[in-house]
Protein backbone atom coordinates (compact mmCIF):
# COMPACT_ATOMS: atom_id res chain seq x y z
CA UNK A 1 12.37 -22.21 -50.75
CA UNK A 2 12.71 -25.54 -49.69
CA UNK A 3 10.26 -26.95 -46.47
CA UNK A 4 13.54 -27.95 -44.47
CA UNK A 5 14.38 -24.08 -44.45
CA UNK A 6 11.34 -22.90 -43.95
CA UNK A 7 10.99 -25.33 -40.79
CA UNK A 8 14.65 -24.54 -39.68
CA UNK A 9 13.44 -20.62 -39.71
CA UNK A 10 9.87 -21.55 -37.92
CA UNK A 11 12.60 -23.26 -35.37
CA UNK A 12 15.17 -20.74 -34.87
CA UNK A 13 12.10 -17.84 -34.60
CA UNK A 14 10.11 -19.93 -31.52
CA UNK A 15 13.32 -19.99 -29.83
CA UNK A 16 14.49 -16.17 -30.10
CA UNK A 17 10.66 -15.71 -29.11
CA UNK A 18 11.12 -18.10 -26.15
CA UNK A 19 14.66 -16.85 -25.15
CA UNK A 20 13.00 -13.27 -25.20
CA UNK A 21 9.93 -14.23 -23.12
CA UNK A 22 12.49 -15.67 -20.63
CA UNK A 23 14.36 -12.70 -20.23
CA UNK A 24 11.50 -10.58 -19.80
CA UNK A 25 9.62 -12.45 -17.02
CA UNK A 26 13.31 -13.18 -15.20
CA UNK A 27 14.17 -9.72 -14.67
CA UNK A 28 13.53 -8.20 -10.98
CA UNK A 29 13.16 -4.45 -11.17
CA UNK A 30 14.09 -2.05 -8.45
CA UNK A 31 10.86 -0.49 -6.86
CA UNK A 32 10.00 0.84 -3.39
CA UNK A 33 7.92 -1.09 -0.69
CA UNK A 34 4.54 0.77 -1.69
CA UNK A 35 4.65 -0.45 -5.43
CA UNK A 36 6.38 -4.24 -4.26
CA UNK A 37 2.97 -4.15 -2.41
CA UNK A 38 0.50 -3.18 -4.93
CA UNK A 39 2.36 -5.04 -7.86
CA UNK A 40 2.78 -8.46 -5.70
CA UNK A 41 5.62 -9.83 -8.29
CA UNK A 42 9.10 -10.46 -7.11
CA UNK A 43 10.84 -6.75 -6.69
CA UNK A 44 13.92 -5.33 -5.26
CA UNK A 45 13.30 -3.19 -2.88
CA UNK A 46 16.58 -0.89 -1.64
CA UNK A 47 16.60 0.31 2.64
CA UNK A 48 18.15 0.42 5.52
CA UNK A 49 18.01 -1.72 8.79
CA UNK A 50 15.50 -0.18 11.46
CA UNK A 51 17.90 -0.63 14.31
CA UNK A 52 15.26 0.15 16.84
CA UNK A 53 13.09 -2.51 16.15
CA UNK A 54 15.78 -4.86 16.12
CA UNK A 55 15.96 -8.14 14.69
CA UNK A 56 15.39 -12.05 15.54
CA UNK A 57 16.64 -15.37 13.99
CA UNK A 58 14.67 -18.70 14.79
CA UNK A 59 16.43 -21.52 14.96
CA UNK A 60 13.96 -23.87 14.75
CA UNK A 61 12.45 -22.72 11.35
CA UNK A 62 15.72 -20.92 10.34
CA UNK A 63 13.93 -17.67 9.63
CA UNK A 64 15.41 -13.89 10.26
CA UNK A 65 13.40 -11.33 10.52
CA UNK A 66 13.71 -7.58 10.71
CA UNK A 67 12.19 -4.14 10.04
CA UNK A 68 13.69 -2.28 7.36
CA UNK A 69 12.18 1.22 5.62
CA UNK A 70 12.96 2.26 2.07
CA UNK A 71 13.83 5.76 0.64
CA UNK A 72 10.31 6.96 0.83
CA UNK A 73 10.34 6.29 4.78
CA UNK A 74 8.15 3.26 4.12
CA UNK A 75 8.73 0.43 7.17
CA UNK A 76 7.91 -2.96 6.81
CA UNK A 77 8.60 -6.04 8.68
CA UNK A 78 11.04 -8.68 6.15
CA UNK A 79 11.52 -12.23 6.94
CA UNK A 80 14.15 -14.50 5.43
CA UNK A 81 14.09 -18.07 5.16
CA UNK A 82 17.82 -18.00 5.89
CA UNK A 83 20.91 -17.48 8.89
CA UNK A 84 21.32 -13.67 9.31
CA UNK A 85 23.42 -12.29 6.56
CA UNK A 86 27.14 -11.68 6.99
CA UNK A 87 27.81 -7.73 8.00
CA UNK A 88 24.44 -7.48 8.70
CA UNK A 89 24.85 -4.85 11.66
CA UNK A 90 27.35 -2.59 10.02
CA UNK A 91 25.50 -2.29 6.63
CA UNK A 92 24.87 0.92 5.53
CA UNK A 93 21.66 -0.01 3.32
CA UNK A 94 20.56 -4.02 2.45
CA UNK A 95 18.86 -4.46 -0.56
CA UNK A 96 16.36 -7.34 -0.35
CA UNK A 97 14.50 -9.57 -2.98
CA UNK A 98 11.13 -11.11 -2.85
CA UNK A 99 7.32 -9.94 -2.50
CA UNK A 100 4.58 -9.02 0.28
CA UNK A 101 2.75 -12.06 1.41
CA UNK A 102 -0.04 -10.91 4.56
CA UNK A 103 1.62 -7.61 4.46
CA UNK A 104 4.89 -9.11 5.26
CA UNK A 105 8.05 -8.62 2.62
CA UNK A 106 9.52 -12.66 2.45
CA UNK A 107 12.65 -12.17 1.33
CA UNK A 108 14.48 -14.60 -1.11
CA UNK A 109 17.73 -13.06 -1.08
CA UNK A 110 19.23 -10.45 1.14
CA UNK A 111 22.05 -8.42 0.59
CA UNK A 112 23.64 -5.87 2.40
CA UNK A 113 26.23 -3.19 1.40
CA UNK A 114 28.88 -2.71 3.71
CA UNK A 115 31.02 0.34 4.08
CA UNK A 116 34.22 0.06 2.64
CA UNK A 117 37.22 0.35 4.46
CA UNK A 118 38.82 2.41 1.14
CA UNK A 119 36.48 5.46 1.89
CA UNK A 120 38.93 6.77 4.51
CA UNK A 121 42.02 6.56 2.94
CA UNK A 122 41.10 8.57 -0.30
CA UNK A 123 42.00 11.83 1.04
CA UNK A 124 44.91 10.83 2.68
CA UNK A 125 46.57 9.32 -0.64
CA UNK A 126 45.53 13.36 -2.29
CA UNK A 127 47.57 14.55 0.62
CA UNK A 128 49.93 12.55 0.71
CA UNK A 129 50.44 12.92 -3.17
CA UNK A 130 50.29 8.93 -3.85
């Protein structure tokens, strides 16, 4: 085999090898707060608003901050380097990216997951035979 082959192979294996290596360390799994918190990589973590507890934006260093729980019934306080997200208080659950810092969840993304106004009209369209 000639050496410009076997240097174009060498080539073209590093960078499947790097392109995997990417992909693997990119990826942000799903978890719950008590693993996000143990772990202490970037997770999603699915919940829901804690209502009660309110929530706060601060102007001055553009941060929003609220209490949210997960599935397990896990609370936690999340702060958001970011304006409050649209929808915010009619979101049925908000999924939110990041990791625990001090025992605090800093948030890099939030999203929330709004009820959709075609939930209603499903069985009317059976009844009405549309």
């Amino acid at each position: 085999m000639k050496p410009r082959y076997i240097i174009g192979l060498i080539i073209i294996a590093a960078g499947l090898g790097f392109a995997a290596y990417s992909l693997n360390t990119s990826k942000i799994e799903y978890t719950n707060l008590s693993a996000a918190e143990s772990t202490g990589r970037k997770v999603q973590v699915k919940g829901v608003w804690v209502k009660e507890k309110g929530s706060d934006y601060n102007d001055k260093s553009n941060v929003f901050s609220f209490t949210m729980m997960d599935d397990s019934k896990k609370e936690v306080k999340v702060l958001f380097a970011g304006s409050r997200p649209n929808n915010f208080e009619i979101a049925e659950s908000i999924v939110v990216k990041g990791r625990f810092e001090g025992g605090e969840f800093h948030a890099s993304e939030v999203l929330t997951k709004c009820p959709s106004k075609y939930e209603g009209n499903v069985d009317q369209l059976k009844q009405s035979g549309s």
